[in-house]
N, C-alpha and C. Protein backbone atom coordinates (compact mmCIF):
# COMPACT_ATOMS: atom_id res chain seq x y z
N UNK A 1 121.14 90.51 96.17
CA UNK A 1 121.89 91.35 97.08
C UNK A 1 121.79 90.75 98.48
N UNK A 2 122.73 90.35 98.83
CA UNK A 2 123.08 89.84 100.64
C UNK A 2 122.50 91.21 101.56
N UNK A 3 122.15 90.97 102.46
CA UNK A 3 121.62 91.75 103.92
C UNK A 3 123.41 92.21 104.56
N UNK A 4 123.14 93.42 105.30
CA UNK A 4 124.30 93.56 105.61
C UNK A 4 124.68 93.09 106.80
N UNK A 5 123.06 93.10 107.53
CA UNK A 5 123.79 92.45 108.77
C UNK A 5 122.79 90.59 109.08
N UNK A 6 124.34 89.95 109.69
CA UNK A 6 123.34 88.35 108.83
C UNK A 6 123.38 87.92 110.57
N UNK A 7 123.06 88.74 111.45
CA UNK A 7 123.29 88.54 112.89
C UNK A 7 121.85 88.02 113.09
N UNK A 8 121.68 87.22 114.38
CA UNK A 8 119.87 87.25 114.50
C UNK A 8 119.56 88.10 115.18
N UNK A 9 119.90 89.32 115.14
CA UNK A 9 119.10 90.85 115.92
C UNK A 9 118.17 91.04 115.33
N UNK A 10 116.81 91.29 116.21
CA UNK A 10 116.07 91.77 115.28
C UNK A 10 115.14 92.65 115.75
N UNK A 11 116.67 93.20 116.45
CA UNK A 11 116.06 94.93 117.22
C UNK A 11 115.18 96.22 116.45
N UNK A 12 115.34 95.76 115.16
CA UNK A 12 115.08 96.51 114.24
C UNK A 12 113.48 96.84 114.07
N UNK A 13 112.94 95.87 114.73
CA UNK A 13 111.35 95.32 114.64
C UNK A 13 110.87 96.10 115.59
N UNK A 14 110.80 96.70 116.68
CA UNK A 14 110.64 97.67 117.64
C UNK A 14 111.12 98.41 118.51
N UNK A 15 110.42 98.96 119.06
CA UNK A 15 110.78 99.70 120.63
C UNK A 15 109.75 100.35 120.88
N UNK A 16 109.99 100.50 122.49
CA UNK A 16 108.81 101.68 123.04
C UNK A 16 109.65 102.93 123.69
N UNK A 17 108.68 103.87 123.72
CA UNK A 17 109.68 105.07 123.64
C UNK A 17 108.67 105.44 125.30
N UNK A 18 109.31 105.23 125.87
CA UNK A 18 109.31 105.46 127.89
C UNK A 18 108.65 106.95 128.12
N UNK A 19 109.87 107.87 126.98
CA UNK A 19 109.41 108.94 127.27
C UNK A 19 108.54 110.24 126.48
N UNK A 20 108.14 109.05 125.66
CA UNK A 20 106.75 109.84 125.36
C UNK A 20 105.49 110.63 125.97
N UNK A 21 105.49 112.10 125.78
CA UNK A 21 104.33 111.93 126.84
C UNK A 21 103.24 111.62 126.65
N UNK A 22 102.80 110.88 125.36
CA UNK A 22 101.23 110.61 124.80
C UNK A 22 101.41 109.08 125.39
N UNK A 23 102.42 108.45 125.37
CA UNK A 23 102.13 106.73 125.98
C UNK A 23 101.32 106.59 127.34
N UNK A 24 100.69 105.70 127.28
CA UNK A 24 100.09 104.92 126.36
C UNK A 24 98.93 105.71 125.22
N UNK A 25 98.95 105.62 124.33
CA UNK A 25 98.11 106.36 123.05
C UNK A 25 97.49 105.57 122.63
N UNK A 26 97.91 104.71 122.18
CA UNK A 26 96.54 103.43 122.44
C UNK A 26 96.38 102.50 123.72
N UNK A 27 95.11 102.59 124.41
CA UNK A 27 94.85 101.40 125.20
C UNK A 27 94.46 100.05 125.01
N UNK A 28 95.06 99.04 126.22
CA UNK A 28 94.55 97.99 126.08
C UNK A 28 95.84 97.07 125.10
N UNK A 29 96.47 97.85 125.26
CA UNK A 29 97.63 97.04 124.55
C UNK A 29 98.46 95.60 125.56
N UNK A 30 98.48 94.40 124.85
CA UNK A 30 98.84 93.06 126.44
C UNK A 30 100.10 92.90 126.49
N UNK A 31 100.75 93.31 125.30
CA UNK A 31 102.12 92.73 125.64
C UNK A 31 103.42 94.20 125.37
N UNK A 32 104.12 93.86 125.03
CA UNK A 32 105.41 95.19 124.77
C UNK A 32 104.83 95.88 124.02
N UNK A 33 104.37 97.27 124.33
CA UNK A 33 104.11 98.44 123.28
C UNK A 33 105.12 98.86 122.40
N UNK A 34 105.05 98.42 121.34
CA UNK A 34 105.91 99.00 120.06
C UNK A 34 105.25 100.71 119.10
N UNK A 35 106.28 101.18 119.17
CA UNK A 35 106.61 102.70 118.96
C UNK A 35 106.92 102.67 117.43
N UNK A 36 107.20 101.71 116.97
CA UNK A 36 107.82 101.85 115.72
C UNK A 36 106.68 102.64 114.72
N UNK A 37 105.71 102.16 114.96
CA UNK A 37 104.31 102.18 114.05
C UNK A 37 103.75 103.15 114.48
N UNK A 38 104.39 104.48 114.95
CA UNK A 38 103.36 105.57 115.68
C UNK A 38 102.82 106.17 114.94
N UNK A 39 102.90 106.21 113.48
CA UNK A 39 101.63 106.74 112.47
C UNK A 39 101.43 105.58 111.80
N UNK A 40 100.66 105.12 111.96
CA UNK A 40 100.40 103.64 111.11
C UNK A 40 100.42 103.61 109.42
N UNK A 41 101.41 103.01 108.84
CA UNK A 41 101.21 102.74 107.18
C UNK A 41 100.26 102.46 106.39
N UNK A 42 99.27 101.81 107.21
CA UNK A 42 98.24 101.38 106.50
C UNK A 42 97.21 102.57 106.53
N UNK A 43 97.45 103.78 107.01
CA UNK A 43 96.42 104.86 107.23
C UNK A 43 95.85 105.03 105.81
N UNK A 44 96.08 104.49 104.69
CA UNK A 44 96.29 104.88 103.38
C UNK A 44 95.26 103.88 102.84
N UNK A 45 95.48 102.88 103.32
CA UNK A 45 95.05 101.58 102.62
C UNK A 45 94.14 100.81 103.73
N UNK A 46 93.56 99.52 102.76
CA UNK A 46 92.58 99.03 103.15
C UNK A 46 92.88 98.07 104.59
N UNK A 47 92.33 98.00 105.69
CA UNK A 47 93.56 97.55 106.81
C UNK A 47 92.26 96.54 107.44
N UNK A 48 92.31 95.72 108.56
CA UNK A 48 91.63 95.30 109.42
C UNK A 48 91.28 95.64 110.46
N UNK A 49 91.27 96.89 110.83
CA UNK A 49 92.16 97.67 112.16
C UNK A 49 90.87 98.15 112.16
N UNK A 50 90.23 98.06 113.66
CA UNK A 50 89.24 98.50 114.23
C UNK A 50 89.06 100.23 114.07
N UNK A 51 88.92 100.99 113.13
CA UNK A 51 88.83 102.34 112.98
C UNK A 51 87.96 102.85 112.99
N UNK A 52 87.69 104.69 113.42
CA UNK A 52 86.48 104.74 113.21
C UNK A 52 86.83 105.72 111.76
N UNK A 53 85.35 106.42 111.87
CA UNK A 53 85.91 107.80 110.20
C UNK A 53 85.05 109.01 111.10
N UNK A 54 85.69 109.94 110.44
CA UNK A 54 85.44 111.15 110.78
C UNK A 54 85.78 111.99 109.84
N UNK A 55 84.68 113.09 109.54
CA UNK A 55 85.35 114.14 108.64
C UNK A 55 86.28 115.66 109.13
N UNK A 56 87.31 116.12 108.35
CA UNK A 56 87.96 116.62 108.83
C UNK A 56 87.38 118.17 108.07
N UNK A 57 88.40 118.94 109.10
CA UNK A 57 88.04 120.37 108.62
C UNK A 57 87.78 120.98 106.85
N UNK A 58 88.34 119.78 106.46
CA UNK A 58 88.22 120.46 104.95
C UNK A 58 87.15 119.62 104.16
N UNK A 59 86.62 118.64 105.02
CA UNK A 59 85.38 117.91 104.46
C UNK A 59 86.19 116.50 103.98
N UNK A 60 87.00 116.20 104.10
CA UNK A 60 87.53 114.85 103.87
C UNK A 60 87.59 113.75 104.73
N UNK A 61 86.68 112.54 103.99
CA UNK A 61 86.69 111.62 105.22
C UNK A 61 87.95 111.08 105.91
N UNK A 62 88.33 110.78 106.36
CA UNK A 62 89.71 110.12 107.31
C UNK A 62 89.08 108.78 108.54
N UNK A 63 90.61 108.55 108.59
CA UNK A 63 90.50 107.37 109.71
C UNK A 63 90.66 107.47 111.23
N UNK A 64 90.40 107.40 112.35
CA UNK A 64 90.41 107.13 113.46
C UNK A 64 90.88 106.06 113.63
N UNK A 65 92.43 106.24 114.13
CA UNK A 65 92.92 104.17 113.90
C UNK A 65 93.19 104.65 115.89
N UNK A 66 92.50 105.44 116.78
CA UNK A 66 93.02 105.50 118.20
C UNK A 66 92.59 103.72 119.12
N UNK A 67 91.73 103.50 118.20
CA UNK A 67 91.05 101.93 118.95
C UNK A 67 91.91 100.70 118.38
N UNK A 68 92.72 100.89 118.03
CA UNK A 68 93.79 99.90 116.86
C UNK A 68 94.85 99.89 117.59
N UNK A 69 94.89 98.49 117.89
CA UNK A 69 96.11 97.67 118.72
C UNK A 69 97.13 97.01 117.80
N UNK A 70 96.82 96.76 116.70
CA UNK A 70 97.73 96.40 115.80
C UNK A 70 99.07 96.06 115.47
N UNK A 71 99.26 97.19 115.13
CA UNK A 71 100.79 97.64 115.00
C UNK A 71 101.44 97.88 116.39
N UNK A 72 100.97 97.58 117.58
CA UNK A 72 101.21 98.10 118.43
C UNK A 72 101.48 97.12 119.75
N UNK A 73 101.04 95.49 119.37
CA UNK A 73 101.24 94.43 120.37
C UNK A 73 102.38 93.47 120.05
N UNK A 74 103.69 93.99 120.65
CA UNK A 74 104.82 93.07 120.67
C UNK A 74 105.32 93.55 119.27
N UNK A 75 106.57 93.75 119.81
CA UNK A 75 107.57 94.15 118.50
C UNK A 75 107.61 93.14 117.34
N UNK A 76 107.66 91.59 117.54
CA UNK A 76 107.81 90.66 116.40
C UNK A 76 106.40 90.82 115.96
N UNK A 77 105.32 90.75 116.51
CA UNK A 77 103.74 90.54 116.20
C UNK A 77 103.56 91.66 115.24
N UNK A 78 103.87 92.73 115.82
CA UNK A 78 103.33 94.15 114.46
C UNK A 78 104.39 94.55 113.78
N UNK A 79 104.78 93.87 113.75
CA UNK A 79 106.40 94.00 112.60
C UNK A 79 105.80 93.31 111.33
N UNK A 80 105.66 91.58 111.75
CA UNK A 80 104.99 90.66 110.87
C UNK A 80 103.44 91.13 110.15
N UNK A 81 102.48 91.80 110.93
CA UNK A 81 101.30 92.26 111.07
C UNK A 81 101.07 93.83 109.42
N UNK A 82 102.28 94.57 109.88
CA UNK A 82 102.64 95.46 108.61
C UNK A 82 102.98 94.80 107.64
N UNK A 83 104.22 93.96 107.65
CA UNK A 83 105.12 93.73 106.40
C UNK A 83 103.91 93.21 105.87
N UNK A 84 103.15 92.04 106.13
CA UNK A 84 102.22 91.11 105.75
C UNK A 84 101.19 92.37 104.92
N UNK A 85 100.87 93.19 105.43
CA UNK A 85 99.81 93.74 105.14
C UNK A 85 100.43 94.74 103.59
N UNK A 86 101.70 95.42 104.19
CA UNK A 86 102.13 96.28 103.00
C UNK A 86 102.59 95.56 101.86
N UNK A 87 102.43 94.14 101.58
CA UNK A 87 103.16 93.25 100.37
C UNK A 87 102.58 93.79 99.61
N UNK A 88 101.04 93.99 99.43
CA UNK A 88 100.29 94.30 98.18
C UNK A 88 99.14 95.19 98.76
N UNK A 89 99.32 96.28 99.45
CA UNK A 89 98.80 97.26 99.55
C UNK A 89 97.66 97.84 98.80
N UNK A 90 96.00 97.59 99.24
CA UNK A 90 94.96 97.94 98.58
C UNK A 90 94.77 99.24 99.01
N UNK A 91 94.29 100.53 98.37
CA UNK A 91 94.19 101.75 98.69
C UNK A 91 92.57 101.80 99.43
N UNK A 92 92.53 103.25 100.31
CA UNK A 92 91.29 102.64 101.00
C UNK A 92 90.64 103.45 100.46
N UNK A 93 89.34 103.27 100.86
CA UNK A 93 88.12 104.34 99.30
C UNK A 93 87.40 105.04 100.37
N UNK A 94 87.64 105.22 101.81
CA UNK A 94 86.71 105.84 102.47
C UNK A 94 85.30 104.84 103.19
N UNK A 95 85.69 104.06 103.11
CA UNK A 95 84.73 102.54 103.37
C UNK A 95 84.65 102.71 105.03
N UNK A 96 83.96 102.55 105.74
CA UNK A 96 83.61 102.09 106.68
C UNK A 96 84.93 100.44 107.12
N UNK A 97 85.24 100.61 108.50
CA UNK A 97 85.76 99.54 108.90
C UNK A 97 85.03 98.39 108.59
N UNK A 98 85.95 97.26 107.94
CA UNK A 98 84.94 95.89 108.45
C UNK A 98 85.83 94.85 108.32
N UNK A 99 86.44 94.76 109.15
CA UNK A 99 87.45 93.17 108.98
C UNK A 99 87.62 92.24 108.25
N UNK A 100 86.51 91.69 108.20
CA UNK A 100 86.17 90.52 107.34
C UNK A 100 86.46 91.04 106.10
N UNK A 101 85.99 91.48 105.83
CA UNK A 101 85.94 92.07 103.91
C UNK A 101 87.33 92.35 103.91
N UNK A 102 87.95 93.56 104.93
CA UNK A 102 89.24 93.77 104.41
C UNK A 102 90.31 92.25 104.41
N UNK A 103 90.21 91.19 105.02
CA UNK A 103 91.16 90.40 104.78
C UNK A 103 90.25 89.48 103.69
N UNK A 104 89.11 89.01 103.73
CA UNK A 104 88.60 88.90 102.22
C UNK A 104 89.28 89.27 101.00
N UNK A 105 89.41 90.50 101.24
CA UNK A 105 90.18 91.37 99.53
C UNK A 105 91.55 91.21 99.71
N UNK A 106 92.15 91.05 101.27
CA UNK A 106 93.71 91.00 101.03
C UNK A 106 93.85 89.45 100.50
N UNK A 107 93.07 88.60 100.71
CA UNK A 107 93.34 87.24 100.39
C UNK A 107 92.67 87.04 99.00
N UNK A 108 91.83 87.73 98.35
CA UNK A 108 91.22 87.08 96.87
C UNK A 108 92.58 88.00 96.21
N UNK A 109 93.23 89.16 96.56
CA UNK A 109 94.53 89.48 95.84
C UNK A 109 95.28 88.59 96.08
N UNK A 110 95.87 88.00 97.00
CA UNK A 110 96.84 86.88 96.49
C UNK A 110 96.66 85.68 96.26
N UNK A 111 95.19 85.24 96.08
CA UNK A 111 95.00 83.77 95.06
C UNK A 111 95.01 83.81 93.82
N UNK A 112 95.72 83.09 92.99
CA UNK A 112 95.48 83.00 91.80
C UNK A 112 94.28 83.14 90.87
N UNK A 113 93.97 83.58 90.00
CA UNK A 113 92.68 83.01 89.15
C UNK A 113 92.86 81.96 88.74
N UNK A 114 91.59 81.39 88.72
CA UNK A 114 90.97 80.08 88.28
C UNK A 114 91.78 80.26 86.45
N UNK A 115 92.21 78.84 86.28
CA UNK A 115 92.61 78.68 84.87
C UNK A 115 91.69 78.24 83.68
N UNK A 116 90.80 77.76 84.46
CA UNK A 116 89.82 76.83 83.44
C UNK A 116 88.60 77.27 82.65
């Protein structure tokens, strides 16, 4: 199936919304704040994203993604930053943040197994 539009726009990848009144909602952001990602996709799944956990009123652990620049530095950067991440989407188990490990597991999912 062809794309409908074969233009090089690729407005589609962000924006920031001026008139928000929570912006800036995350700090420390360096380049164009992108809006697109204002509930992050990966809230679900296993991410790299500096988070903290906290339990919520009903006793369920959850994520704190407020320290997570991510999705959120330059419209092309966290455009690429999601898609990359949602290809093969690991679910998250309530784990403690830890970078390393999470791109560890995103990368032993897309190497092959050994044949031999």
């Amino acid at each position: 199936m062809e794309p409908k539009d074969k233009s090089s726009d690729r407005g589609y990848e962000g924006f920031t919304n001026t008139a928000c009144p929570f912006l800036p909602c995350h700090r420390n952001v360096r380049h164009t704040f992108n809006c697109l990602f204002c509930y992050c996709p990966l809230i679900a799944y296993v991410c790299p994203g500096p988070y903290r956990l906290f339990t919520d009123k009903h006793g369920l652990v959850r994520k704190d993604c407020t320290a997570c620049t991510l999705p959120h530095e330059g419209y092309h950067a966290s455009w690429q930053f999601i898609q990359t991440w949602l290809e093969r989407p690991i679910p998250w188990d309530g784990r403690p943040a830890d970078p390393r490990a999470a791109n560890a597991e995103r990368l032993a999912q897309h190497t092959p197994p050994d044949r031999n």
